[in-house]
C-alpha atoms as a PDB file:
ATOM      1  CA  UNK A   1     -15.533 192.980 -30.169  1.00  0.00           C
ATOM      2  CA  UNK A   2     -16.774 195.971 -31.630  1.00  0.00           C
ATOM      3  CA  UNK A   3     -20.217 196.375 -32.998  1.00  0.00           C
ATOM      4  CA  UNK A   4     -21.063 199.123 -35.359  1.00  0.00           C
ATOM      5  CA  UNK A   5     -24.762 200.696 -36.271  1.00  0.00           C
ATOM      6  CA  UNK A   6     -25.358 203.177 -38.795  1.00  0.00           C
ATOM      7  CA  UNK A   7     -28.127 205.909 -39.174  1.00  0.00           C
ATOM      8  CA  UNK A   8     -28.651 208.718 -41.417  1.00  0.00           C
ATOM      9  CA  UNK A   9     -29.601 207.035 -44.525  1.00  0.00           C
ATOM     10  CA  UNK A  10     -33.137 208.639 -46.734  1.00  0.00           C
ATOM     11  CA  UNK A  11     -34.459 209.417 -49.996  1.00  0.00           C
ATOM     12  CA  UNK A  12     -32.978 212.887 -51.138  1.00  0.00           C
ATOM     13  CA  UNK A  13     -32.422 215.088 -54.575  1.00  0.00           C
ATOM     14  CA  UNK A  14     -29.429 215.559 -56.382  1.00  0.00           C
ATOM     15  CA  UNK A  15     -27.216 218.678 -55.009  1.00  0.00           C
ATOM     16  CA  UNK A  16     -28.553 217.923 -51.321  1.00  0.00           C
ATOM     17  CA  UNK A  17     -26.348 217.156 -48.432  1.00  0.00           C
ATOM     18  CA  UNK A  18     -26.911 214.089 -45.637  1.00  0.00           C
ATOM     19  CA  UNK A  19     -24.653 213.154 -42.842  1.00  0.00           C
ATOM     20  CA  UNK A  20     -24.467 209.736 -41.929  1.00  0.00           C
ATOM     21  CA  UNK A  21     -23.682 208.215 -38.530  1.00  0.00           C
ATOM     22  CA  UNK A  22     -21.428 205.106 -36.900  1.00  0.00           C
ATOM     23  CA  UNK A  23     -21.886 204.452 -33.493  1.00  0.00           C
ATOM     24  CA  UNK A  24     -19.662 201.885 -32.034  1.00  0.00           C
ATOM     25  CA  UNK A  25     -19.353 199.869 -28.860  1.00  0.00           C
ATOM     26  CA  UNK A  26     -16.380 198.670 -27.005  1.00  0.00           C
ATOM     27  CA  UNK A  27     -13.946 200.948 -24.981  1.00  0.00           C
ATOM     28  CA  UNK A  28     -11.251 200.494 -27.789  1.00  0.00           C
ATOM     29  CA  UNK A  29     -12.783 202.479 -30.643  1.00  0.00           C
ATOM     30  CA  UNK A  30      -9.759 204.441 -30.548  1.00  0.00           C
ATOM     31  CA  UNK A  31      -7.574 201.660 -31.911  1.00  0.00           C
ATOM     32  CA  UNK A  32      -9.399 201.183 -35.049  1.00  0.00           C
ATOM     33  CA  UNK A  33      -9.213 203.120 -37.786  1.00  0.00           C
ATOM     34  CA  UNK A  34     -12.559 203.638 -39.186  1.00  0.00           C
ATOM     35  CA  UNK A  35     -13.943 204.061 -42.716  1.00  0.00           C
ATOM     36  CA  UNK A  36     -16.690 203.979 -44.923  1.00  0.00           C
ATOM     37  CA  UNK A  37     -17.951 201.757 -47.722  1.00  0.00           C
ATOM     38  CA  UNK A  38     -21.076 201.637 -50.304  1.00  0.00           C
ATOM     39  CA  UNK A  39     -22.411 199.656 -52.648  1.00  0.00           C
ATOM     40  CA  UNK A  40     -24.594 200.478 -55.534  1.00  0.00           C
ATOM     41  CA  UNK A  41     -27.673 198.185 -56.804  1.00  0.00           C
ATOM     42  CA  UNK A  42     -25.688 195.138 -58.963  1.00  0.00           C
ATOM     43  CA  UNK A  43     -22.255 196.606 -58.133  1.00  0.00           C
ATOM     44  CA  UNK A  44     -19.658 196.124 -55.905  1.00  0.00           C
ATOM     45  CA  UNK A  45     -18.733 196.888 -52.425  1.00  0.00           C
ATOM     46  CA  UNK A  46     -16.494 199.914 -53.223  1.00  0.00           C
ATOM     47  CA  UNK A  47     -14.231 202.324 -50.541  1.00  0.00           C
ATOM     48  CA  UNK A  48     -15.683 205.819 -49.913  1.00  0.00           C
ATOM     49  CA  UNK A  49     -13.171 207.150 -47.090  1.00  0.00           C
ATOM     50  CA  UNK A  50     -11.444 206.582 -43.865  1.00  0.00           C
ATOM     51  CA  UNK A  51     -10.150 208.456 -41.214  1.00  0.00           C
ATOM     52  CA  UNK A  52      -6.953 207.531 -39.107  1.00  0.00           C
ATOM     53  CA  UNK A  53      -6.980 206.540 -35.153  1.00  0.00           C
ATOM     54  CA  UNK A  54      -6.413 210.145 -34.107  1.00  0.00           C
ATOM     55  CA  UNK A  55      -8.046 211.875 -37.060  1.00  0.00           C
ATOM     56  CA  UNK A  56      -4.557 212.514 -38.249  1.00  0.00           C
ATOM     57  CA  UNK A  57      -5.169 211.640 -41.933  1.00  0.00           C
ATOM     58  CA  UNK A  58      -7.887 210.880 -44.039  1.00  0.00           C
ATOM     59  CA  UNK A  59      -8.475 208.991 -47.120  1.00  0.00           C
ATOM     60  CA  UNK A  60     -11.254 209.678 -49.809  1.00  0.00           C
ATOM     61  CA  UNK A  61     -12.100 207.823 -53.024  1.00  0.00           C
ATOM     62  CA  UNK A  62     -11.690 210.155 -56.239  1.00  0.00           C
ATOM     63  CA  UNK A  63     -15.462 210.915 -57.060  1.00  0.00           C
ATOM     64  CA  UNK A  64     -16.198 211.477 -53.658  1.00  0.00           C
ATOM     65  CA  UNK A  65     -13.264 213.953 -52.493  1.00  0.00           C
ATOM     66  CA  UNK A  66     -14.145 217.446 -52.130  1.00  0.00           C
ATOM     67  CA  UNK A  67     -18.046 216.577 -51.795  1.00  0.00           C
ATOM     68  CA  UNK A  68     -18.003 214.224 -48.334  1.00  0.00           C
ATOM     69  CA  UNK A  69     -16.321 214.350 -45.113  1.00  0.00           C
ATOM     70  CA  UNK A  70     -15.220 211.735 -42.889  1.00  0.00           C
ATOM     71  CA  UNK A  71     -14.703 212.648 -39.122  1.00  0.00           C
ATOM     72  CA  UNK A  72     -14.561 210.661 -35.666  1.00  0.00           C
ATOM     73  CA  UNK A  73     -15.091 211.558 -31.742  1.00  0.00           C
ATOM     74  CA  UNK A  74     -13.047 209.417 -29.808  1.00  0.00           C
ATOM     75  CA  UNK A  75     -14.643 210.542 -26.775  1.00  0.00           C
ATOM     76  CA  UNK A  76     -18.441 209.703 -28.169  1.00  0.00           C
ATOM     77  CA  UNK A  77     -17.241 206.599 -30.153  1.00  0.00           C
ATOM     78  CA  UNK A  78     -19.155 207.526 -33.228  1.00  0.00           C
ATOM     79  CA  UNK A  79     -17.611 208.422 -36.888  1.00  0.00           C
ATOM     80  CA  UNK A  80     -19.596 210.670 -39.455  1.00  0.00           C
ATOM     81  CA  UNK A  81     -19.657 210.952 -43.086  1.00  0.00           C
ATOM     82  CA  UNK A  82     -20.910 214.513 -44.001  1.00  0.00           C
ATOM     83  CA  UNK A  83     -21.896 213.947 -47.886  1.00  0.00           C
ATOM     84  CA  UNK A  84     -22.463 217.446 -49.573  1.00  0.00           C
ATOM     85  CA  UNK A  85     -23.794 217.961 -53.633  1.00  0.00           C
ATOM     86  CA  UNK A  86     -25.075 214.572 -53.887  1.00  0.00           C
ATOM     87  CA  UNK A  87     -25.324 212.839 -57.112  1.00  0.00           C
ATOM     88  CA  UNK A  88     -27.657 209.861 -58.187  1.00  0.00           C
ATOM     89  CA  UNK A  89     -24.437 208.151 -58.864  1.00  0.00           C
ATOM     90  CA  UNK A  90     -23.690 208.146 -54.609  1.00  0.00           C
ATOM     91  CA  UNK A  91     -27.171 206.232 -54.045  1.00  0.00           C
ATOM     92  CA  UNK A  92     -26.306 202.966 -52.737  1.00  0.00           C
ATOM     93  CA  UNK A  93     -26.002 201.067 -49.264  1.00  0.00           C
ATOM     94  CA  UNK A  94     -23.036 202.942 -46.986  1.00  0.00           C
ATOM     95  CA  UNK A  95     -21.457 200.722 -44.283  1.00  0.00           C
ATOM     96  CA  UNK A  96     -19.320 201.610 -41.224  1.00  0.00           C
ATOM     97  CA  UNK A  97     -16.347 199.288 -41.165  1.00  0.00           C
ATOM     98  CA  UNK A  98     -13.346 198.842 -37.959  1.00  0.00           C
ATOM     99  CA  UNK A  99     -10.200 197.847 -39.335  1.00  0.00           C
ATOM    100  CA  UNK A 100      -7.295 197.586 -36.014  1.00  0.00           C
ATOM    101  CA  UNK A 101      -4.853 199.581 -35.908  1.00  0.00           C
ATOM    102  CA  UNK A 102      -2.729 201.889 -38.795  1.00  0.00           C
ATOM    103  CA  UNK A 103      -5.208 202.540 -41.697  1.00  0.00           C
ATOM    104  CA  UNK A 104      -3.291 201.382 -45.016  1.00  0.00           C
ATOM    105  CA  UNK A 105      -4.014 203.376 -47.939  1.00  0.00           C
ATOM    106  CA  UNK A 106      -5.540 201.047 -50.758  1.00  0.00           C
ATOM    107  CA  UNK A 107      -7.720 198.597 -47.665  1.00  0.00           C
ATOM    108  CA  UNK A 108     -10.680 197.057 -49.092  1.00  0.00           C
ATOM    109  CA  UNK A 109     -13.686 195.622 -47.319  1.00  0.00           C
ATOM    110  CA  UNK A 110     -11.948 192.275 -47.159  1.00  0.00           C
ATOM    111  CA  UNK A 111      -9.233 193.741 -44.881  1.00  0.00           C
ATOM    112  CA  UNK A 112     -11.855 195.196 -42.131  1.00  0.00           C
ATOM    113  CA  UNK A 113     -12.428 193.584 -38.545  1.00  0.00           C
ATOM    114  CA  UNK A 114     -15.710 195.008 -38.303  1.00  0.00           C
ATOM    115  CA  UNK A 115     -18.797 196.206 -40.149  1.00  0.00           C
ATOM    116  CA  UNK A 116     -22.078 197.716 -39.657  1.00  0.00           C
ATOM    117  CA  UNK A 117     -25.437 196.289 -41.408  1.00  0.00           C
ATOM    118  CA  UNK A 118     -25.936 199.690 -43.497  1.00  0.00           C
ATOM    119  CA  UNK A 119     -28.091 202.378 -44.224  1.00  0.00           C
ATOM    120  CA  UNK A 120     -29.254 203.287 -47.741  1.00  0.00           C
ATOM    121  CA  UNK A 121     -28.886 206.477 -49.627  1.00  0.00           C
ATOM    122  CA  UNK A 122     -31.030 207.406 -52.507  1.00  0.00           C
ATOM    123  CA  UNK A 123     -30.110 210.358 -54.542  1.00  0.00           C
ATOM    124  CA  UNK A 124     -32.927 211.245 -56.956  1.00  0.00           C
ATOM    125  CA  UNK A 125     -31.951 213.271 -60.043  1.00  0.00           C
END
């Protein structure tokens, strides 16, 4: 089993920056391919990004490419979502999710093994 906790989460303004954090457990971390979700107050659970087993290739959802940055340390089993020029429309509760194996492009929450309990992110405008 794997068991993911997340951490970074707060209150900030629009343009700022926060980096969230995944740690995992397990000694297989590097078998799953890790990724991000959020979901926004009355909406639902939507993909932000995800990052292969190796770091080889990552994946970003359109309005979030170019601002945030998915990475992952095998070594430290944690993944990291660096979130630059925030918007009020990122505020919402980001989960770390474990999906085994090859990450396939168009995964949605359904499809992952494993899944943090969230932190929230509030963007203020």
């Amino acid at each position: 089993q794997v068991q993911l906790v997340e951490s970074g989460g707060g209150l900030v303004q629009t343009g700022a920056s926060l980096k969230l954090s995944c740690a995992a457990s397990g000694r297989t971390f590097s078998k799953y391919s890790m990724a991000w979700f959020r979901q926004a107050p009355g909406k639902e659970r939507e993909f932000v990004a995800a990052v292969t087993l190796t770091s080889e290739i990552t994946y970003y959802t359109d309005s979030v490419r170019g601002r945030f940055t998915i990475s992952r340390d095998n070594a430290q089993n944690t993944v990291s979502l660096q979130m630059n020029s925030l918007k009020p429309e990122d505020t919402g509760d980001y989960y770390c999710a474990a999906k085994y194996g090859t990450w396939r492009p168009g995964s949605t929450w359904n499809d992952m093994d494993y899944w943090g309990k969230g932190t929230l992110v509030t963007v203020s405008s």
